[in-house]
Protein backbone atom coordinates (compact mmCIF):
# COMPACT_ATOMS: atom_id res chain seq x y z
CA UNK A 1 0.00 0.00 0.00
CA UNK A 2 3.05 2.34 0.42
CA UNK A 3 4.77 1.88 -2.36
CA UNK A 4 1.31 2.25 -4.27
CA UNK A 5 1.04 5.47 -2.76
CA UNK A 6 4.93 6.51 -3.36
CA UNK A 7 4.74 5.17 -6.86
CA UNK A 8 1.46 7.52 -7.21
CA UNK A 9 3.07 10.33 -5.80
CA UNK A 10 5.72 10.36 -8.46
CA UNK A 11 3.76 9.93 -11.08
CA UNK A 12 1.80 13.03 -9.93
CA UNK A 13 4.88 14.66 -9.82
CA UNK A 14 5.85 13.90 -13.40
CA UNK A 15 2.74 14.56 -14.84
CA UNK A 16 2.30 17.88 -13.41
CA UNK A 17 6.14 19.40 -14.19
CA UNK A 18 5.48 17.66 -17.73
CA UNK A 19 2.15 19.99 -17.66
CA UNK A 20 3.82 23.10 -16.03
CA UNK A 21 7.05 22.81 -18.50
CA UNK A 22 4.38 23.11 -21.51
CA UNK A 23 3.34 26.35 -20.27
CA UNK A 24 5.78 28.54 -21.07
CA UNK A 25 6.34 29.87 -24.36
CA UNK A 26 9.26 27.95 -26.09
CA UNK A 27 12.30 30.09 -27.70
CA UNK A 28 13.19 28.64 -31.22
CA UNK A 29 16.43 29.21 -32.87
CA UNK A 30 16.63 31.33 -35.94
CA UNK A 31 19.89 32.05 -38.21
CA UNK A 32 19.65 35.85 -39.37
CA UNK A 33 22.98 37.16 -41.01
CA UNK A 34 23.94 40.40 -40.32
CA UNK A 35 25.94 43.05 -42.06
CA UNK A 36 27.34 46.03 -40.98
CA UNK A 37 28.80 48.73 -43.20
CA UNK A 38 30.03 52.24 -43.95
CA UNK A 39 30.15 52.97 -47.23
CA UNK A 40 32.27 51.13 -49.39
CA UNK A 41 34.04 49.85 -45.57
CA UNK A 42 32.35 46.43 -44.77
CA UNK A 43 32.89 46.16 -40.53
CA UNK A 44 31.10 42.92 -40.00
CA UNK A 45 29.37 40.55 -42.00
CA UNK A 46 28.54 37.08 -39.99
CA UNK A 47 25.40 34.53 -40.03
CA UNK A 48 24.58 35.05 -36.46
CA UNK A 49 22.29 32.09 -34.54
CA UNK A 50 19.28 33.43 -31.53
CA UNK A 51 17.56 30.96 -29.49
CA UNK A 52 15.29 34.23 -27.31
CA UNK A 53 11.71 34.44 -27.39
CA UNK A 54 10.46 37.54 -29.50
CA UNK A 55 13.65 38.22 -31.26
CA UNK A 56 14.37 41.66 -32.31
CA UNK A 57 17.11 43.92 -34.04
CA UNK A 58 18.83 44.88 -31.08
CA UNK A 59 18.98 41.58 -29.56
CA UNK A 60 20.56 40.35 -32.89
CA UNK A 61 23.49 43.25 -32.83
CA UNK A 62 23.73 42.98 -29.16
CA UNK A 63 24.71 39.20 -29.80
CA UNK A 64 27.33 40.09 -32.32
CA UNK A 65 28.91 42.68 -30.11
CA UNK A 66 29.39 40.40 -27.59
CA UNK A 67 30.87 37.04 -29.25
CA UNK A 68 32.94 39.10 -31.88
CA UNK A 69 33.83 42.16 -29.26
CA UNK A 70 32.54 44.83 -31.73
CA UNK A 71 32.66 48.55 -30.79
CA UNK A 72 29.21 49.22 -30.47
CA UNK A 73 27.20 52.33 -28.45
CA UNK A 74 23.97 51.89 -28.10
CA UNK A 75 21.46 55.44 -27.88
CA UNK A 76 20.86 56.48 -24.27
CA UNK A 77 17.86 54.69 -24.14
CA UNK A 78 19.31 51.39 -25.22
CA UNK A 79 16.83 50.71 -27.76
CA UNK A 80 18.79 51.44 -30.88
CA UNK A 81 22.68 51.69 -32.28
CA UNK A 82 24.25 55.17 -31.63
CA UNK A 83 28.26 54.04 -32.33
CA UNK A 84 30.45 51.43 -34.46
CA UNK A 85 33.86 51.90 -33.80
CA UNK A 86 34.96 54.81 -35.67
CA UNK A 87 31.84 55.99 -37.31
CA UNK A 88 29.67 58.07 -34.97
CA UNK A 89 26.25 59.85 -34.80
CA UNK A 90 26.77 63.13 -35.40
CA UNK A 91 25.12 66.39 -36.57
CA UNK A 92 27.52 68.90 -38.77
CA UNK A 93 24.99 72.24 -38.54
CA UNK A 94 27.98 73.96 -39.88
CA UNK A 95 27.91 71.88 -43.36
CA UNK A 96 24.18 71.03 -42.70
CA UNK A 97 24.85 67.28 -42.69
CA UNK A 98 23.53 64.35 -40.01
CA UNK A 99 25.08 61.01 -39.61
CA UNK A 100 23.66 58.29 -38.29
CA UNK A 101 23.40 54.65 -38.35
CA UNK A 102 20.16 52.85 -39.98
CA UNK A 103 19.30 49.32 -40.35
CA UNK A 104 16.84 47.32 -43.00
CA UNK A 105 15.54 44.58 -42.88
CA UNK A 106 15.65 42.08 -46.19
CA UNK A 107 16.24 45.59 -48.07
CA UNK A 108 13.51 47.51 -46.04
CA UNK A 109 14.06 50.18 -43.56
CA UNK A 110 11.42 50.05 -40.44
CA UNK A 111 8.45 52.01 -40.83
CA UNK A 112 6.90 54.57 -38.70
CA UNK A 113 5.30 52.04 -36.79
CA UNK A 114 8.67 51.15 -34.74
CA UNK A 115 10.34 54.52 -34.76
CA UNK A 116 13.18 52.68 -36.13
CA UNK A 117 13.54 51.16 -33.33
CA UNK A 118 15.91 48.25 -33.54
CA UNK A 119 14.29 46.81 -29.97
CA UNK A 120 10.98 47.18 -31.59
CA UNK A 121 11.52 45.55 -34.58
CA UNK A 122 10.96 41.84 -34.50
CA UNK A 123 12.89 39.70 -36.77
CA UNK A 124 12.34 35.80 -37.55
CA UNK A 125 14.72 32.97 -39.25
CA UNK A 126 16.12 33.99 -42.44
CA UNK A 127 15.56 37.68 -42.40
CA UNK A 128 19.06 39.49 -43.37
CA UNK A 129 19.79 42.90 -41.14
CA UNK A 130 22.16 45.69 -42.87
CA UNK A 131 23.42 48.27 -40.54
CA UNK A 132 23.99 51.00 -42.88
CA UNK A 133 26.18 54.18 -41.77
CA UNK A 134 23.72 56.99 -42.99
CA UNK A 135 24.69 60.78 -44.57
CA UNK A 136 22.15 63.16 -44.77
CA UNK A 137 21.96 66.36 -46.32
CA UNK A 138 19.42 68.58 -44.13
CA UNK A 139 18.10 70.67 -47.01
CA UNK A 140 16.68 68.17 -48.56
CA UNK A 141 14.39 67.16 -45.56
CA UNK A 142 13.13 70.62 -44.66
């Protein structure tokens, strides 16, 4: 009778962490390459694997900084790039000039939606990010 009731007990057990692990949303890995360049200056350019839930932009550049130690400042609200090594955000009022770095997304910059945001922007398996380092002349948006 007690080992009936041990035997129960465990099954009990495994039935209900079997039910609980089910729960929880499951992360699936996606390969996304990613390319980062300046120009005619290509910085990075690496097929990068995520296993996160929700994967986004930033998480994707994040990862690169990390396992290939690249230079990268991140806005003061870390939800977008600011930095890559030597190629800054920057206004030049005096030459009426912005510089900035933008991202797309299979060839398509973010919409309005996002802001641009690069945390905002989800991204699945086989999309392809470009990091593009970004000149703009200032009359033309006025």
């Amino acid at each position: 009778m007690k080992k009936t009731r041990v035997l129960v007990l465990i099954l009990l057990t495994a039935l209900l962490c079997g039910i609980f692990a089910g729960c929880g949303e499951e992360s699936k890995e996606i390969t996304v390459p990613l390319i980062i360049e300046a120009g005619d200056d290509l910085i990075f350019e690496q097929q990068m694997k995520l296993d996160y839930e929700n994967p986004n932009v930033l998480m994707l550049v994040k990862e690169a900084a990390i396992l290939y130690e690249l230079p990268i400042t991140y806005n003061a609200n870390d939800d977008s790039v600011k930095d890559i090594g030597e190629y800054k955000e920057y206004d030049d009022l005096e030459n009426n000039f912005a510089y900035f770095w933008e991202y797309s997304i299979n060839g398509v910059f973010p919409d309005a939606q996002t802001g641009g945001k690069a945390n905002a922007q989800a991204i699945v398996d086989g999309d392809v990010i470009t990091y593009v380092y970004t000149e703009l002349d200032l009359d033309t948006v006025k």
